[in-house]
C-alpha atoms as a PDB file:
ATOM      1  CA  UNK A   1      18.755 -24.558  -7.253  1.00  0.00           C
ATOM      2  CA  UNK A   2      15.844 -23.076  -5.182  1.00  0.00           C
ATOM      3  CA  UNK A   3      13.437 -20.865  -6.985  1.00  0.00           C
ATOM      4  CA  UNK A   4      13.825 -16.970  -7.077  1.00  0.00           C
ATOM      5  CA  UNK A   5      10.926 -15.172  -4.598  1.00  0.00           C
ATOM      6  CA  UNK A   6       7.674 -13.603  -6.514  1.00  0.00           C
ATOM      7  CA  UNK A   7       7.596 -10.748  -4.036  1.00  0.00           C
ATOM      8  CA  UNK A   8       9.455  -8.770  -2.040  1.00  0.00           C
ATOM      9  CA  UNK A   9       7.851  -9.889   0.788  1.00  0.00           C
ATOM     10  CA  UNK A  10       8.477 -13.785   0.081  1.00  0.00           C
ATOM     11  CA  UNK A  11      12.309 -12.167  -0.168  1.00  0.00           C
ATOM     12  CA  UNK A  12      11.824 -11.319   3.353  1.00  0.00           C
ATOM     13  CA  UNK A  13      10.982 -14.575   4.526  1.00  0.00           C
ATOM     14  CA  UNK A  14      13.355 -16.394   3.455  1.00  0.00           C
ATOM     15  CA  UNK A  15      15.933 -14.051   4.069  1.00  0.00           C
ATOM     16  CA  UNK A  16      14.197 -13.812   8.088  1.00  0.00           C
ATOM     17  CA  UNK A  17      14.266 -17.989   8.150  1.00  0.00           C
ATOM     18  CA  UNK A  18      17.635 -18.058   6.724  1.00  0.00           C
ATOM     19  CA  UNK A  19      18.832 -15.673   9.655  1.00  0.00           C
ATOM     20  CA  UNK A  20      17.153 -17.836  12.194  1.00  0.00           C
ATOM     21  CA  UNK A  21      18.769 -21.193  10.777  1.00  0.00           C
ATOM     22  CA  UNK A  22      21.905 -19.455  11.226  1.00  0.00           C
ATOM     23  CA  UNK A  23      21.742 -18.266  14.829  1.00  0.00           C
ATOM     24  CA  UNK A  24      20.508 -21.451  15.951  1.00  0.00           C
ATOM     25  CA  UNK A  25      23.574 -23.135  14.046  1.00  0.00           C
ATOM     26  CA  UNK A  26      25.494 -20.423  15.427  1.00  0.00           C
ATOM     27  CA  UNK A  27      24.342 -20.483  19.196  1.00  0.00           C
ATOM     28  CA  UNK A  28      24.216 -24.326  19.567  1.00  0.00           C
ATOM     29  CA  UNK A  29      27.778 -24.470  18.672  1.00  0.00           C
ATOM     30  CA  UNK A  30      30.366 -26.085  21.203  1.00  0.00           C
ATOM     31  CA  UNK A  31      32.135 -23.032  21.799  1.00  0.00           C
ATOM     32  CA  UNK A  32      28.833 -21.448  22.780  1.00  0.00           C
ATOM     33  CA  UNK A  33      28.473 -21.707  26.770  1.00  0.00           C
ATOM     34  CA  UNK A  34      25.310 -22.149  29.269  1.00  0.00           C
ATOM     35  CA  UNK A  35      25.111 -19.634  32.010  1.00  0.00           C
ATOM     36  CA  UNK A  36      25.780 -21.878  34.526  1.00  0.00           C
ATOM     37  CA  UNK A  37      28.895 -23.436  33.204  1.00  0.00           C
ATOM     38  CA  UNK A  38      30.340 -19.584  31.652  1.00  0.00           C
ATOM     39  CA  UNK A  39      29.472 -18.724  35.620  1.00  0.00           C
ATOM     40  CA  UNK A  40      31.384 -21.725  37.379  1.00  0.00           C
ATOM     41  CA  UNK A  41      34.466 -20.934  34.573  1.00  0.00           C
ATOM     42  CA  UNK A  42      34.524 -17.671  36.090  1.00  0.00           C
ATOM     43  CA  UNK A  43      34.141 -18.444  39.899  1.00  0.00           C
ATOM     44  CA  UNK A  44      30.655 -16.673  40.103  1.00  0.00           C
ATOM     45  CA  UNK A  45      26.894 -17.440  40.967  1.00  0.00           C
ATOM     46  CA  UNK A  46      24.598 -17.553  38.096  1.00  0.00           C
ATOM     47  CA  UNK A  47      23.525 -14.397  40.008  1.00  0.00           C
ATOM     48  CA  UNK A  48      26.630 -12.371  39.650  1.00  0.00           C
ATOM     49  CA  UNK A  49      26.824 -13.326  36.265  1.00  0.00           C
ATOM     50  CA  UNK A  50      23.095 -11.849  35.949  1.00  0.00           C
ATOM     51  CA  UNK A  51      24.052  -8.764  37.548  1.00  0.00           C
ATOM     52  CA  UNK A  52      27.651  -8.600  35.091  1.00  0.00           C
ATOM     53  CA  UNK A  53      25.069  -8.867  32.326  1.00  0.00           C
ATOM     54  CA  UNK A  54      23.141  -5.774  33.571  1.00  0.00           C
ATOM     55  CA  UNK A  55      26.017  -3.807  33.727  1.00  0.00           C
ATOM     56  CA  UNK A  56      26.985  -4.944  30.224  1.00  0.00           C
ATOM     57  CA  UNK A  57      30.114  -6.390  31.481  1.00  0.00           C
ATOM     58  CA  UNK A  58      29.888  -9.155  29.464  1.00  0.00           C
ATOM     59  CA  UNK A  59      29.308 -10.537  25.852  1.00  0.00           C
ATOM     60  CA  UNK A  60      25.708 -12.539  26.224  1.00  0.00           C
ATOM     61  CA  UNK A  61      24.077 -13.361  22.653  1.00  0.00           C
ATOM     62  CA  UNK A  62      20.403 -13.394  23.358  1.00  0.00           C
ATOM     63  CA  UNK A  63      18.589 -16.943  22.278  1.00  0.00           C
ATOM     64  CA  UNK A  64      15.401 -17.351  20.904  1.00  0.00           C
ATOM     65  CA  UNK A  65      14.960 -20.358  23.335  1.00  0.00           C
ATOM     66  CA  UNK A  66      13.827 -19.908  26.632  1.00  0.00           C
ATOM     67  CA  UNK A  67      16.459 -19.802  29.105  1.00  0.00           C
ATOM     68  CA  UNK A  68      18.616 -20.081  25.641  1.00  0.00           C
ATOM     69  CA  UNK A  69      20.946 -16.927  26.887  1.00  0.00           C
ATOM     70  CA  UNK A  70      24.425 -18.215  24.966  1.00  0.00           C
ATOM     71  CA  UNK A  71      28.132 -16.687  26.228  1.00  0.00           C
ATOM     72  CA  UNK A  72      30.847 -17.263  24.197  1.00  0.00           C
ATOM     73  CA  UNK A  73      33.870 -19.527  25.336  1.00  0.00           C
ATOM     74  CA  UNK A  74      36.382 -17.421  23.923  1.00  0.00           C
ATOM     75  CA  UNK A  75      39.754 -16.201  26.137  1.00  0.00           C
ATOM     76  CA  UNK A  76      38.437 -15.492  29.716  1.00  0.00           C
ATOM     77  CA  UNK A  77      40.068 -12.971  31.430  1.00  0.00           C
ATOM     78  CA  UNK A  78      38.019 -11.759  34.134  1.00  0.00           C
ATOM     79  CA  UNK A  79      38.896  -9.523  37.201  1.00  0.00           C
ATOM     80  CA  UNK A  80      36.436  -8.236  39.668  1.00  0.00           C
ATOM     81  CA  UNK A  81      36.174  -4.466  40.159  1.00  0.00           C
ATOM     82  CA  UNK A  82      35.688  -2.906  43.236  1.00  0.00           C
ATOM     83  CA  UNK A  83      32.935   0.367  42.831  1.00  0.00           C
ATOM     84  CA  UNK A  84      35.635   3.014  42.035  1.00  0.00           C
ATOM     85  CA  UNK A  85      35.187   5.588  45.007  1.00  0.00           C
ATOM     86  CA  UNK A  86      36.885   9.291  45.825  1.00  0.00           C
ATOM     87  CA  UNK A  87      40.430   8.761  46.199  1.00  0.00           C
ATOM     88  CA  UNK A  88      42.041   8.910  49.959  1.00  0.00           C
END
């Protein structure tokens, strides 16, 4: 059993490292994809993923890795959408 903090600050640091053991678990799990491979399962360029993130098209979790970006591999169902313009 692990001792109880002092202060409420020492509460907060654990609490903080537990959170980051947890995303890391979290975000290195198998079912967590790379850019690259969540753009190839969608037929796009890492670079129309990147602009699908922008318009907050899509789920990305946020690593604190560089280049760590994380996508999960849940049910893809993915249409592209034409800019909706004034109907003729």
């Amino acid at each position: 059993m692990t001792d109880r903090p002092r202060t409420r600050s020492e509460a907060f640091a654990r609490a903080e490292e537990r959170g980051r053991h947890l995303t890391a678990t979290i975000l290195s799990g198998p079912d967590m994809l790379t850019g690259e491979i969540f753009a190839h399962r969608l037929g796009l360029t890492v670079s129309d993923l990147h602009d699908l993130e922008q318009a907050h098209a899509v789920l990305v979790l946020p690593s604190p890795s560089p280049r760590g970006s994380r996508y999960p591999a849940g049910p893809l169902h993915f249409t592209p959408r034409t800019p909706c313009g004034p109907a003729t």
